[in-house]
PDB file of N, CA and C in Angstrom:
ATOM      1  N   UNK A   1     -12.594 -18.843  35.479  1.00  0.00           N
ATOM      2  CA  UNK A   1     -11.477 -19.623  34.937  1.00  0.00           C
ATOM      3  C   UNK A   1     -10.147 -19.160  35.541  1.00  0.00           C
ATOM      4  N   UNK A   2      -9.185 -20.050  35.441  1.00  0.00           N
ATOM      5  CA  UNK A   2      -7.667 -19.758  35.576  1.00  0.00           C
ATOM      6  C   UNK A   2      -7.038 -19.049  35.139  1.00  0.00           C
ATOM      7  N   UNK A   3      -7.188 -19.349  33.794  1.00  0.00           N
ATOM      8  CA  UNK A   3      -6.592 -18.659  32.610  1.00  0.00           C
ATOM      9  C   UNK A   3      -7.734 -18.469  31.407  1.00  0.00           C
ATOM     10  N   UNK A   4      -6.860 -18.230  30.464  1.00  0.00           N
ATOM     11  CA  UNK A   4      -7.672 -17.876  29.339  1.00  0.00           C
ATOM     12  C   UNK A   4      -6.816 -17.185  28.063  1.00  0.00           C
ATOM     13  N   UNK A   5      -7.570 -17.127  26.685  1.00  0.00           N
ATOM     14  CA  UNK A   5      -6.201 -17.179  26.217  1.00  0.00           C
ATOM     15  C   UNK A   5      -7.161 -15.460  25.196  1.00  0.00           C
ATOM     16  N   UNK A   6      -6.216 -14.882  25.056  1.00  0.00           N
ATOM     17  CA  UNK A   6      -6.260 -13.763  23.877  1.00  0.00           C
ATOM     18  C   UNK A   6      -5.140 -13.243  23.024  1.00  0.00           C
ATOM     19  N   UNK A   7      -5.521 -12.577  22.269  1.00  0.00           N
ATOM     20  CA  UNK A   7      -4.122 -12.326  21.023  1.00  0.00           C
ATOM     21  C   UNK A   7      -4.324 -10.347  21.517  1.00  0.00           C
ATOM     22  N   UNK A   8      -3.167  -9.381  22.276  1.00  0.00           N
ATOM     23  CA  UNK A   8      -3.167  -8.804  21.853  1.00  0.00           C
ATOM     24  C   UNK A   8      -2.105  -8.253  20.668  1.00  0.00           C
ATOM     25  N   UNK A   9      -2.889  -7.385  19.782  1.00  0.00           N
ATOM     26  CA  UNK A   9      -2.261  -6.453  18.812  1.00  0.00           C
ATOM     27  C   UNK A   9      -1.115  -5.809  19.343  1.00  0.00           C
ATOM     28  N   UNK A  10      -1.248  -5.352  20.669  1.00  0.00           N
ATOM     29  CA  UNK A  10      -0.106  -4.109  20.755  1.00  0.00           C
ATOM     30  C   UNK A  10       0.975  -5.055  21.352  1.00  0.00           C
ATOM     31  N   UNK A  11       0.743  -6.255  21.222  1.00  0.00           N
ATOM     32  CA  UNK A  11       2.464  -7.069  21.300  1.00  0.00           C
ATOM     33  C   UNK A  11       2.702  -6.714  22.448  1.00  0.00           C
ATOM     34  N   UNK A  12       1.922  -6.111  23.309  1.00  0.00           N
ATOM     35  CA  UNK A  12       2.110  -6.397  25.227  1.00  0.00           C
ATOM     36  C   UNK A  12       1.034  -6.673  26.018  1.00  0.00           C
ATOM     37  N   UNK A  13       1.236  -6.492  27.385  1.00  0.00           N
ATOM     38  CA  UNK A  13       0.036  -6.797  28.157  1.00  0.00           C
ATOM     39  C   UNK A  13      -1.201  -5.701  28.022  1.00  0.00           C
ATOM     40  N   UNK A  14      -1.117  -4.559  26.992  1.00  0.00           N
ATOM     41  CA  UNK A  14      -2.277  -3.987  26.761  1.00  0.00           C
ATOM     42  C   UNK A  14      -3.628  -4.495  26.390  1.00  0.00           C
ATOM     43  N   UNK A  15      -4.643  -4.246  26.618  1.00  0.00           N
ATOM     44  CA  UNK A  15      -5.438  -5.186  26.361  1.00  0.00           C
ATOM     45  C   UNK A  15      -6.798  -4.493  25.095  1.00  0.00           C
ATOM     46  N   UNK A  16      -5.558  -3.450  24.806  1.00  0.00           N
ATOM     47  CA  UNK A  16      -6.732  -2.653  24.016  1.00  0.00           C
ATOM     48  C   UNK A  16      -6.885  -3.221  22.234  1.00  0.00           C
ATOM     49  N   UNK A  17      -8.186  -3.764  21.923  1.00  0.00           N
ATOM     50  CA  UNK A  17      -8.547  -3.822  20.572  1.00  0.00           C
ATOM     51  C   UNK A  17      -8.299  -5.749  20.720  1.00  0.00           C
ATOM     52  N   UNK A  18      -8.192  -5.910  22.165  1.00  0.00           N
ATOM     53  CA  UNK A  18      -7.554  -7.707  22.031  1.00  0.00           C
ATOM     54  C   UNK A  18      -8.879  -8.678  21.118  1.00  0.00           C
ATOM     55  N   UNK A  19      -8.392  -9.633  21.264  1.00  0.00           N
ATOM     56  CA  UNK A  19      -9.043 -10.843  20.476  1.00  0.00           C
ATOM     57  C   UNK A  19      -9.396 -12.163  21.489  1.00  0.00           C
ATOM     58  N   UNK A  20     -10.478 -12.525  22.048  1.00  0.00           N
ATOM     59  CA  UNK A  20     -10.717 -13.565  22.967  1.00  0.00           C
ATOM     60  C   UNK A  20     -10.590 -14.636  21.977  1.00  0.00           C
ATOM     61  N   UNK A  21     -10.008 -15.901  22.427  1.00  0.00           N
ATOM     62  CA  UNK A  21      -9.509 -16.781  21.468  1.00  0.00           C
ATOM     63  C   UNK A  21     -10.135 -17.952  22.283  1.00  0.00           C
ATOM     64  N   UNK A  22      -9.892 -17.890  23.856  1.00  0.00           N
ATOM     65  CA  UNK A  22     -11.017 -19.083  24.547  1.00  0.00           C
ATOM     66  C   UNK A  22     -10.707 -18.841  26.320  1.00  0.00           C
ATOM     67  N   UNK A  23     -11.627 -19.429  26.480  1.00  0.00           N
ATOM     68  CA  UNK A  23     -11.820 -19.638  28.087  1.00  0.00           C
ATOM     69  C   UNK A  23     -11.414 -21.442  28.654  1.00  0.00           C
ATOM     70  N   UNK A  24     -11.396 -21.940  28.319  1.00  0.00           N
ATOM     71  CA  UNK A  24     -10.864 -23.245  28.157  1.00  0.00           C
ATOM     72  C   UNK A  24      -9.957 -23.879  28.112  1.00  0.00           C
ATOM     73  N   UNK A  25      -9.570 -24.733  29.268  1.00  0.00           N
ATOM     74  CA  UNK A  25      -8.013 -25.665  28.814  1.00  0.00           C
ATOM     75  C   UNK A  25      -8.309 -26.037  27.260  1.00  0.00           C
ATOM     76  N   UNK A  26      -7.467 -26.397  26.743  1.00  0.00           N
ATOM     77  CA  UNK A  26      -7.471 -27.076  25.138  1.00  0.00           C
ATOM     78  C   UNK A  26      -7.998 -26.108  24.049  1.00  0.00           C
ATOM     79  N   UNK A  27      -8.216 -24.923  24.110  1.00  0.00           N
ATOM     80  CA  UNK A  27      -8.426 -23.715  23.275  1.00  0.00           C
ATOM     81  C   UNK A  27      -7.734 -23.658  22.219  1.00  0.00           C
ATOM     82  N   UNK A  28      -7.659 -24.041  20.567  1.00  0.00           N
ATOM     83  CA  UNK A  28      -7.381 -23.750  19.617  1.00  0.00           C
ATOM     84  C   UNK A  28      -7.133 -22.726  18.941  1.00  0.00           C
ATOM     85  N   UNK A  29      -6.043 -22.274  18.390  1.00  0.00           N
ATOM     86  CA  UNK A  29      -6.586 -20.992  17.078  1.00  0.00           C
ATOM     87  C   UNK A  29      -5.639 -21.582  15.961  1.00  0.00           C
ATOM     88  N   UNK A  30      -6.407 -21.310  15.276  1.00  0.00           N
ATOM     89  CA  UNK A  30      -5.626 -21.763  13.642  1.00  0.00           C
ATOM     90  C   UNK A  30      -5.392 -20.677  13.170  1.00  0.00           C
ATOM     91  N   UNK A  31      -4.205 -20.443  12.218  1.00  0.00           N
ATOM     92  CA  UNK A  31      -3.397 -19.494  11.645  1.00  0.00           C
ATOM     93  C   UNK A  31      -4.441 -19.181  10.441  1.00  0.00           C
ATOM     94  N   UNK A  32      -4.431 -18.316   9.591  1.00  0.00           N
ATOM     95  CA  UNK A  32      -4.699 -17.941   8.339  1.00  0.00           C
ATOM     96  C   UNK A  32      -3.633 -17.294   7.132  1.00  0.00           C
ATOM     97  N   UNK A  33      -4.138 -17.029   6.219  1.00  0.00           N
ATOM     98  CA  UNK A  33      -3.220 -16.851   5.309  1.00  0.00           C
ATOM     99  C   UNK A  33      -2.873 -15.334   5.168  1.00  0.00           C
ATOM    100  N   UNK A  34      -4.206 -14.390   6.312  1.00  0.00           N
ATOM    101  CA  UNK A  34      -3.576 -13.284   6.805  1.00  0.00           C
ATOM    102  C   UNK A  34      -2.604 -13.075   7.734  1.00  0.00           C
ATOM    103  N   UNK A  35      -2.632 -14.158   8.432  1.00  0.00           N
ATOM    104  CA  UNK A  35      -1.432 -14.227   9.424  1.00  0.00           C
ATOM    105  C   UNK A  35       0.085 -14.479   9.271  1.00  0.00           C
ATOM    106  N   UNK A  36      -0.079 -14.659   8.000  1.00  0.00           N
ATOM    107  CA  UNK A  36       0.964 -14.965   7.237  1.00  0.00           C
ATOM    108  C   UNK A  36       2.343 -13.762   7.848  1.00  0.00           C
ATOM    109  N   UNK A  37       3.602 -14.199   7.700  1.00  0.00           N
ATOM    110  CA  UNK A  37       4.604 -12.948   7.927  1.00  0.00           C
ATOM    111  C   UNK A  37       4.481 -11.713   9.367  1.00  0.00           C
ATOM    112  N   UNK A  38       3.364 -12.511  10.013  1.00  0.00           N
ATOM    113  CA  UNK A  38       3.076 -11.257  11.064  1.00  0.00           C
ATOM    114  C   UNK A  38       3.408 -11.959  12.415  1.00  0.00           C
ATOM    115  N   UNK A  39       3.468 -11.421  13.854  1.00  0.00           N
ATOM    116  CA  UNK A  39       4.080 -11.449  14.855  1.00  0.00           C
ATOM    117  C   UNK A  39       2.938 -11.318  15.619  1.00  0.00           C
ATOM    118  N   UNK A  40       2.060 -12.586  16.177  1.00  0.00           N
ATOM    119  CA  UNK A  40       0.681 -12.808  16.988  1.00  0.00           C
ATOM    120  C   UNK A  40       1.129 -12.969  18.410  1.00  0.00           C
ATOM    121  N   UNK A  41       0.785 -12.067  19.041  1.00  0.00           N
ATOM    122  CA  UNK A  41       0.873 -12.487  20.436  1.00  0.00           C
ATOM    123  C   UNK A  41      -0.319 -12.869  21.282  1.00  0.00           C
ATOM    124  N   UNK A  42      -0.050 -13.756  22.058  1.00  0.00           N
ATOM    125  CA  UNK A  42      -1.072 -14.396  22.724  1.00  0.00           C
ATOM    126  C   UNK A  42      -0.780 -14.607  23.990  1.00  0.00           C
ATOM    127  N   UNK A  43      -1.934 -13.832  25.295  1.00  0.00           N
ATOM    128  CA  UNK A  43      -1.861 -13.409  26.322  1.00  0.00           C
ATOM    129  C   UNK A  43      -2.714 -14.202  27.327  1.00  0.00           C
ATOM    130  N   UNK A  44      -2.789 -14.143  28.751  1.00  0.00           N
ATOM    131  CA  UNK A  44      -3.846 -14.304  29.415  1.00  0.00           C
ATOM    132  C   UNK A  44      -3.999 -13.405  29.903  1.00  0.00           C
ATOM    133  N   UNK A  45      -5.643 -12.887  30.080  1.00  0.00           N
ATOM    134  CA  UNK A  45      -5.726 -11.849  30.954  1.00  0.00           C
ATOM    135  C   UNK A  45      -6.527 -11.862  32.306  1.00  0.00           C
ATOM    136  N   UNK A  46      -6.552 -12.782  33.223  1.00  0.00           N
ATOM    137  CA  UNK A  46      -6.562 -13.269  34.049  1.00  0.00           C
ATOM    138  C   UNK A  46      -5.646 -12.180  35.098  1.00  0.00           C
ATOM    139  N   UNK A  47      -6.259 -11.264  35.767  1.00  0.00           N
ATOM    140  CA  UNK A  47      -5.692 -10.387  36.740  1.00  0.00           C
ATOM    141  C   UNK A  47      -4.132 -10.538  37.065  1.00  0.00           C
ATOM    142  N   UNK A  48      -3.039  -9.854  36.333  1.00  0.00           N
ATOM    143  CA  UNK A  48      -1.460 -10.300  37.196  1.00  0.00           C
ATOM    144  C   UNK A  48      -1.059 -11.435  35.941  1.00  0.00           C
ATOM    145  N   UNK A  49      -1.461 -11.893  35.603  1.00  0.00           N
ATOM    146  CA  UNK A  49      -0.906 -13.321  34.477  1.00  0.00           C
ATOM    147  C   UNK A  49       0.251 -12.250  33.479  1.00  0.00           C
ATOM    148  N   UNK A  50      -0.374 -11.932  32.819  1.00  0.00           N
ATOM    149  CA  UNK A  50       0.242 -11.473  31.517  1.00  0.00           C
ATOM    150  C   UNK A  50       1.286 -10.851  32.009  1.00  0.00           C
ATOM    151  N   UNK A  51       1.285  -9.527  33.383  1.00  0.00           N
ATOM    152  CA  UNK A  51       2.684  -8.969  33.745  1.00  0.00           C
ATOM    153  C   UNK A  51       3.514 -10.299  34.382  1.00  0.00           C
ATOM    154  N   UNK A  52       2.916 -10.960  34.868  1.00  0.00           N
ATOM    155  CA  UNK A  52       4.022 -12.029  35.238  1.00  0.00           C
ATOM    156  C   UNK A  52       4.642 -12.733  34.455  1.00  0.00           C
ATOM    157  N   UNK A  53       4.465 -12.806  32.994  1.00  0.00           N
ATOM    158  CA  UNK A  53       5.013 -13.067  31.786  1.00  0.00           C
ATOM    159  C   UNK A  53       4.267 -14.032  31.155  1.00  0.00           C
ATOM    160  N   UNK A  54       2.900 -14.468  31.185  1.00  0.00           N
ATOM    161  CA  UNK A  54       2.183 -15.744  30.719  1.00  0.00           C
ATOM    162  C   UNK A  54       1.741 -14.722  29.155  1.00  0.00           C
ATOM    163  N   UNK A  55       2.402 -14.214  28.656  1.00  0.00           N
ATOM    164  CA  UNK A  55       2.216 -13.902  26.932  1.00  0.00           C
ATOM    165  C   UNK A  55       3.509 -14.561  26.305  1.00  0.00           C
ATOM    166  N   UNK A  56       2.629 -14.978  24.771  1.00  0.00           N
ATOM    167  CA  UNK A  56       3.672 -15.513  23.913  1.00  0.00           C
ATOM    168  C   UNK A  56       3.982 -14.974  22.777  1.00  0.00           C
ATOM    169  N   UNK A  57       4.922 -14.390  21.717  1.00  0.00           N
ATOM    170  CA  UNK A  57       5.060 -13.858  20.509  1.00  0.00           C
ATOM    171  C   UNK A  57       5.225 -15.545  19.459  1.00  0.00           C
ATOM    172  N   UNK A  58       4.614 -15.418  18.500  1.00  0.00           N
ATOM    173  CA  UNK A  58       4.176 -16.642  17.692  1.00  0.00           C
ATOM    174  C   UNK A  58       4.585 -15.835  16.429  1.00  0.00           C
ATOM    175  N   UNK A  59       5.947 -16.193  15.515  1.00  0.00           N
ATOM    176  CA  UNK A  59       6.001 -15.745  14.368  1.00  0.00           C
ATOM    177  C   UNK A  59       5.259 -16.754  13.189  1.00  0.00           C
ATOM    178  N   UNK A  60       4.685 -16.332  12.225  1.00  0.00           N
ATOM    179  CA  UNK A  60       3.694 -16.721  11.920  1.00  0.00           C
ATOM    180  C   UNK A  60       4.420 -16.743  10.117  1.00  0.00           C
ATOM    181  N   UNK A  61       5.319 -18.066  10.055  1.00  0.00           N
ATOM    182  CA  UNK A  61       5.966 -18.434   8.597  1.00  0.00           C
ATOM    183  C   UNK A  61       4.920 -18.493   7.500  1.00  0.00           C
ATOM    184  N   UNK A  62       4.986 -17.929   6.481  1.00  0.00           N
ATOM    185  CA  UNK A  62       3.701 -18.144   5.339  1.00  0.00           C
ATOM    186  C   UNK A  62       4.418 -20.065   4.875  1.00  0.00           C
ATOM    187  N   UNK A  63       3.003 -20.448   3.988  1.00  0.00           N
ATOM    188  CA  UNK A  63       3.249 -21.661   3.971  1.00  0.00           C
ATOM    189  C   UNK A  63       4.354 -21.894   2.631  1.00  0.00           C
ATOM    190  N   UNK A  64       4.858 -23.027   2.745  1.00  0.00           N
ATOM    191  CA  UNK A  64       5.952 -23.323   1.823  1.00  0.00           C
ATOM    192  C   UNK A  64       5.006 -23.265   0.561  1.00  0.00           C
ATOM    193  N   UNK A  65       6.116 -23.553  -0.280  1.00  0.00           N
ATOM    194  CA  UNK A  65       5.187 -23.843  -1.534  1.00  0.00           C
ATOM    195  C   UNK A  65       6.546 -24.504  -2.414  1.00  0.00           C
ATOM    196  N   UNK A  66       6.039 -25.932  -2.850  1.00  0.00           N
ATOM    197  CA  UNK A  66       6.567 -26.881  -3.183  1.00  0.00           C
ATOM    198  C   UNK A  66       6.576 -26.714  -4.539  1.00  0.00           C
ATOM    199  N   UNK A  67       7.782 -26.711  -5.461  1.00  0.00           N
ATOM    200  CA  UNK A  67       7.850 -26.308  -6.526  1.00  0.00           C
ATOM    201  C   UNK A  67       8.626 -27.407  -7.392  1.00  0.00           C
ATOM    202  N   UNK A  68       7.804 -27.898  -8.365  1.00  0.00           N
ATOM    203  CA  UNK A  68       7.966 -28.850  -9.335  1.00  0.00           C
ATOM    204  C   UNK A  68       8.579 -28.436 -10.700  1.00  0.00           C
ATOM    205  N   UNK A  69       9.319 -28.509 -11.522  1.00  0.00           N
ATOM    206  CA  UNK A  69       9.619 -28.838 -12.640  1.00  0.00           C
ATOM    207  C   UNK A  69       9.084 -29.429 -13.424  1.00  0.00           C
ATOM    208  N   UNK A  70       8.545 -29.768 -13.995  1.00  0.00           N
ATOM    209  CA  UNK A  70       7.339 -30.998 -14.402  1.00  0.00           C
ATOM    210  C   UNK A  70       7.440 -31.234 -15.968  1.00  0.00           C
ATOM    211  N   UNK A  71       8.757 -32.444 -15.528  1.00  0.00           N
ATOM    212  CA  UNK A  71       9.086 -32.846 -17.268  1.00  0.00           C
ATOM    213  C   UNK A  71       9.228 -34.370 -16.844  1.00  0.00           C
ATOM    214  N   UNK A  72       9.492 -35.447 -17.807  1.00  0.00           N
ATOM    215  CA  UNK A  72       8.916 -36.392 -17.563  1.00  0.00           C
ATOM    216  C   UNK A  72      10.346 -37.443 -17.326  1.00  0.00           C
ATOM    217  N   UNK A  73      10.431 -37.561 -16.022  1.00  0.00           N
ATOM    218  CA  UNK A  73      11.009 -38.663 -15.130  1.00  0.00           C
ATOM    219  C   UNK A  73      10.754 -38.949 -14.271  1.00  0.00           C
ATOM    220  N   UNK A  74      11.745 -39.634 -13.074  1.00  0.00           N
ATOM    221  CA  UNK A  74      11.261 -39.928 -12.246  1.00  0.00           C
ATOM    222  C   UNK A  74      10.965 -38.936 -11.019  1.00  0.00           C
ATOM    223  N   UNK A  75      10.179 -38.952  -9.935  1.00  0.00           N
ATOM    224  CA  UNK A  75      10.444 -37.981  -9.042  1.00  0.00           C
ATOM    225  C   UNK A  75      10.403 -39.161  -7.595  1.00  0.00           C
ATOM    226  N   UNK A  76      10.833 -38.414  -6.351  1.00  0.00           N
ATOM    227  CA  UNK A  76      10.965 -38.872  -5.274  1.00  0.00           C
ATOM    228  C   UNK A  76       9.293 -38.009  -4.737  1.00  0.00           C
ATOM    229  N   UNK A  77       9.406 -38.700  -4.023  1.00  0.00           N
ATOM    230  CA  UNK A  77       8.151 -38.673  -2.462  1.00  0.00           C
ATOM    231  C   UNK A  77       8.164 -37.862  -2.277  1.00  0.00           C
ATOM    232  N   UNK A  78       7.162 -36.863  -1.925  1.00  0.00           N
ATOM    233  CA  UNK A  78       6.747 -35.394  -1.203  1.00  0.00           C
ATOM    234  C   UNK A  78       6.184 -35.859  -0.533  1.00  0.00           C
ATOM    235  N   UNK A  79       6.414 -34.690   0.723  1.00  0.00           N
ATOM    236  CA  UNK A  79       5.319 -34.342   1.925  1.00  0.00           C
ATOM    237  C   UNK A  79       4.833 -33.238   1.823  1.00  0.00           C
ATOM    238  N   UNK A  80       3.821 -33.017   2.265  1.00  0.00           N
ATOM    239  CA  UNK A  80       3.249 -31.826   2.382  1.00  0.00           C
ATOM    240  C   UNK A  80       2.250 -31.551   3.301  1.00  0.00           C
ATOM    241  N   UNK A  81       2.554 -30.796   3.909  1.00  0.00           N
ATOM    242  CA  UNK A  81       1.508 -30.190   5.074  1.00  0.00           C
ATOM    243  C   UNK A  81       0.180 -29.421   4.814  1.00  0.00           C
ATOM    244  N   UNK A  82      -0.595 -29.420   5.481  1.00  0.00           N
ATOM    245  CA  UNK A  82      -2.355 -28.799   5.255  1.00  0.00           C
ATOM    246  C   UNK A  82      -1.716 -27.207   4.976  1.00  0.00           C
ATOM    247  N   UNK A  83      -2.132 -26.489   4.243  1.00  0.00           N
ATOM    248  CA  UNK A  83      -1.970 -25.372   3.999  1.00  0.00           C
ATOM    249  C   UNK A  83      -0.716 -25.108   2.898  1.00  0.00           C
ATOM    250  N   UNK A  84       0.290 -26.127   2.716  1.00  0.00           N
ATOM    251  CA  UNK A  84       0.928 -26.213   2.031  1.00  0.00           C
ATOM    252  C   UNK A  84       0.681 -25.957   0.692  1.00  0.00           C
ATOM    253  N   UNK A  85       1.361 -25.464  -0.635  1.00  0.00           N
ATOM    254  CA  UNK A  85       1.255 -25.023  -1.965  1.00  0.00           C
ATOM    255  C   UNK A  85       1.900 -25.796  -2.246  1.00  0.00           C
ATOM    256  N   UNK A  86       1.712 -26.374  -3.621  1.00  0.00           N
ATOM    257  CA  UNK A  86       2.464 -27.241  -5.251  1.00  0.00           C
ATOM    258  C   UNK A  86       2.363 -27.074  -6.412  1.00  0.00           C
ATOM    259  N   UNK A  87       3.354 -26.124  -6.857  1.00  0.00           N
ATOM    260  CA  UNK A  87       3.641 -25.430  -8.353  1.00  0.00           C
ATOM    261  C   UNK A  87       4.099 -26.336  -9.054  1.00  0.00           C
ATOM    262  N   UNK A  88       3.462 -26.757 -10.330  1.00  0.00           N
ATOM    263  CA  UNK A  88       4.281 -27.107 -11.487  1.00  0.00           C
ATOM    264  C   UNK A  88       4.327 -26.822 -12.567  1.00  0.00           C
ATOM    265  N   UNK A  89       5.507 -26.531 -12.894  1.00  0.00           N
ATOM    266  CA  UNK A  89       5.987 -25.610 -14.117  1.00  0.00           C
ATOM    267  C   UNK A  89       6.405 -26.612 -15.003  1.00  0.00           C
ATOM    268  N   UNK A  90       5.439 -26.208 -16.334  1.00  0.00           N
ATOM    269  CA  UNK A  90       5.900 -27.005 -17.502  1.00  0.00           C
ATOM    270  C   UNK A  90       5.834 -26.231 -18.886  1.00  0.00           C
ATOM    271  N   UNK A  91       6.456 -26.479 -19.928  1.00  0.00           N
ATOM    272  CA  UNK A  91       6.181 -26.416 -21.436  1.00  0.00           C
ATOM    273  C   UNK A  91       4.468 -26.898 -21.759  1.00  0.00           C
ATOM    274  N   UNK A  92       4.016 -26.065 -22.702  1.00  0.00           N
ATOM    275  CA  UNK A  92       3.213 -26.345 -23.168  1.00  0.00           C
ATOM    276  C   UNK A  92       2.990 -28.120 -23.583  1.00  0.00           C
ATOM    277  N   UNK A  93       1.668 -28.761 -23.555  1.00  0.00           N
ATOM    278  CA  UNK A  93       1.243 -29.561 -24.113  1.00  0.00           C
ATOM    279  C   UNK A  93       1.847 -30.763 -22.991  1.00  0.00           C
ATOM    280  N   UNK A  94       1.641 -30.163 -21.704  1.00  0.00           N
ATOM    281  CA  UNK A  94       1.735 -31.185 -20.802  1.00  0.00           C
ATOM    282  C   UNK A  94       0.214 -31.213 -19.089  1.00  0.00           C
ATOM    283  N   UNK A  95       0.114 -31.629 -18.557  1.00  0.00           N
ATOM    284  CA  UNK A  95      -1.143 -31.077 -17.692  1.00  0.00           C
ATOM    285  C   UNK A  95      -0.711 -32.218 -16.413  1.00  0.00           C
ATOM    286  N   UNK A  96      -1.647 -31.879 -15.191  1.00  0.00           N
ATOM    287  CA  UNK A  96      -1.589 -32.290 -13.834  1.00  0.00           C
ATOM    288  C   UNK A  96      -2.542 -32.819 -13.778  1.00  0.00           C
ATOM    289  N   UNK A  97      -2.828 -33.879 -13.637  1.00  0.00           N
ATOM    290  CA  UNK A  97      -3.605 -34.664 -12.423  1.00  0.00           C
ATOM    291  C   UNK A  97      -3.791 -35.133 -11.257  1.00  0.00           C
ATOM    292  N   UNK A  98      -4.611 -35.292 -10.413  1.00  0.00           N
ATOM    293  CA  UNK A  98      -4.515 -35.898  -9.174  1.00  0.00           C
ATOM    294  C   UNK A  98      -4.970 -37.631  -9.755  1.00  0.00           C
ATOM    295  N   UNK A  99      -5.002 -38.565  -9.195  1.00  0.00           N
ATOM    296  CA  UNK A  99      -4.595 -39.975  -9.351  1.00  0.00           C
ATOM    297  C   UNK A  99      -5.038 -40.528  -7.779  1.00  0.00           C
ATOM    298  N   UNK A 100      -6.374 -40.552  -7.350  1.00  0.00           N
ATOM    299  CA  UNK A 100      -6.147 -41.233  -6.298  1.00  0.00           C
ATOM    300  C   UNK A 100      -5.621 -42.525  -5.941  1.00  0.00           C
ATOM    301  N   UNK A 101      -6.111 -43.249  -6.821  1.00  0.00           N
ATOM    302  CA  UNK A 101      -5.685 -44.647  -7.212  1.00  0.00           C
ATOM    303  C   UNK A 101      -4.080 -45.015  -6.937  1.00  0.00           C
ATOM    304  N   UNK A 102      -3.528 -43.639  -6.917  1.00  0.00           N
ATOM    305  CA  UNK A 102      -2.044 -43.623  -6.772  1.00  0.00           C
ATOM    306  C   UNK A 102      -1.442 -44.638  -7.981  1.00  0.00           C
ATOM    307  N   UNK A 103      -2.252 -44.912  -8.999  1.00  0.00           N
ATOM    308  CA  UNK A 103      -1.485 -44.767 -10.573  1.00  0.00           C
ATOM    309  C   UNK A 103      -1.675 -44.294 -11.861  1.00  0.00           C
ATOM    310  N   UNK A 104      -1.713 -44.611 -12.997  1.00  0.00           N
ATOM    311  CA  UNK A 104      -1.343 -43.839 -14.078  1.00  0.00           C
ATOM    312  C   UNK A 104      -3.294 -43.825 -14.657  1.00  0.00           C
ATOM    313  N   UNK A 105      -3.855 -45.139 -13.569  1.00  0.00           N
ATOM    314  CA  UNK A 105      -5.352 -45.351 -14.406  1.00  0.00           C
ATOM    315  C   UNK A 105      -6.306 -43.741 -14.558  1.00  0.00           C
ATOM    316  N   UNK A 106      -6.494 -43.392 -15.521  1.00  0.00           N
ATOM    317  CA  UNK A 106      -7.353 -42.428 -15.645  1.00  0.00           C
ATOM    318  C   UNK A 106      -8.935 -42.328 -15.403  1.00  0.00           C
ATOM    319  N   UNK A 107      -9.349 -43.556 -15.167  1.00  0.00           N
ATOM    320  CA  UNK A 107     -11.024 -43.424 -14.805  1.00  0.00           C
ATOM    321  C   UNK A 107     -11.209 -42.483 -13.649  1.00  0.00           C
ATOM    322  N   UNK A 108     -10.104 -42.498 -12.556  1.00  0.00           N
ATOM    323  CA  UNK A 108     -10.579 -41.644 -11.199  1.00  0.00           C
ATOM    324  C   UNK A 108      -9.907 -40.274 -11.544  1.00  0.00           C
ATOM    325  N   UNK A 109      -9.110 -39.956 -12.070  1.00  0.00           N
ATOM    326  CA  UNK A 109      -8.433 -39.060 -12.165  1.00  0.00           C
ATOM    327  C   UNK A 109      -9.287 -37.036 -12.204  1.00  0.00           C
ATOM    328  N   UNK A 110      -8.620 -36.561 -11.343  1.00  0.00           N
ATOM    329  CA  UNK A 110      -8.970 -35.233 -11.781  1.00  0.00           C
ATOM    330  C   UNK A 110      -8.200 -34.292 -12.113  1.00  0.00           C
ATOM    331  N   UNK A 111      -8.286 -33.464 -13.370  1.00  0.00           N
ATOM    332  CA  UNK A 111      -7.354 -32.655 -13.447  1.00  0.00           C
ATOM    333  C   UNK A 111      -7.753 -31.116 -12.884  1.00  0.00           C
ATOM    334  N   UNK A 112      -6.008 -30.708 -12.961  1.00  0.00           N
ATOM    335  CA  UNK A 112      -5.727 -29.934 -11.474  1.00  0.00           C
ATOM    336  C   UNK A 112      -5.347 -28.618 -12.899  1.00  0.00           C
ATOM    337  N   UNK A 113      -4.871 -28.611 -13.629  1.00  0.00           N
ATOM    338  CA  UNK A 113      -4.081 -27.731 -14.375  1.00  0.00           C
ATOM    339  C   UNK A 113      -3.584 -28.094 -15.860  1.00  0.00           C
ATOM    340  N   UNK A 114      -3.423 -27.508 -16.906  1.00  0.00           N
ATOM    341  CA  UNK A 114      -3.224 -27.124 -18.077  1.00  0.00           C
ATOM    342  C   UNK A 114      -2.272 -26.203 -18.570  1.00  0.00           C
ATOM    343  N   UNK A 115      -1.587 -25.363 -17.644  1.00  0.00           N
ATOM    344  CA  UNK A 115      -0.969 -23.850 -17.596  1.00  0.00           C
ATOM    345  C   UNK A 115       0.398 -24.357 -16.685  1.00  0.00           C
ATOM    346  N   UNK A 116       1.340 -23.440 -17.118  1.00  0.00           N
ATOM    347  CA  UNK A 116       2.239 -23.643 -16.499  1.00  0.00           C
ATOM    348  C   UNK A 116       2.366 -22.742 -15.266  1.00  0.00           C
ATOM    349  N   UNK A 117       3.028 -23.030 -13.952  1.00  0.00           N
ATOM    350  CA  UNK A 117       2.816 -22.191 -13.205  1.00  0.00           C
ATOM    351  C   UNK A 117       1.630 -21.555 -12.372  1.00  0.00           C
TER     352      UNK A 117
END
């Protein structure tokens, strides 16, 4: 191959304790929720690549987490991304559902929570 892709640990072209991630144009890695707050670097080690500067430092944001109030009016539109969190905080004697139906009908409904927070 040309290239190739690995994560080392020591945040340079060292290659000690590395992580092979792929040999392949189009090589994936998905983040985790250990990766959270940490500083992944990702190298090629392809003879000469990496000192010639083909490594990248990838800061690695933990996921948002979308935080509701959850008393009874109206609300606007959320987005939310895969990995994304949604807190809702309420007083007793209120609960969450999901609604695929995208309305109030309860036959599809599943509930998500009972607890505040």
């Amino acid at each position: 191959p040309f290239h190739n892709v690995y994560i080392h640990p020591s945040g340079s072209c060292d290659q000690s304790d590395s992580l092979e991630i792929g040999q392949t144009s189009g090589t994936t890695y998905t983040f985790t929720e250990n990766d959270a707050g940490q500083d992944i670097y990702f190298a090629c080690q392809i003879s000469g690549h990496c000192a010639a500067g083909q490594i990248v430092k990838v800061t690695v944001a933990p996921a948002p987490v979308i935080v509701f109030d959850w008393i009874i009016t109206s609300y606007e539109d959320e987005t939310a991304m895969v990995g994304d969190t949604i807190q809702f905080n309420f007083a007793p004697f209120h609960n969450v559902y999901i609604h695929p139906s995208g309305s109030c009908d309860q036959s599809d409904s599943l509930e998500i929570g009972q607890t505040s927070g």
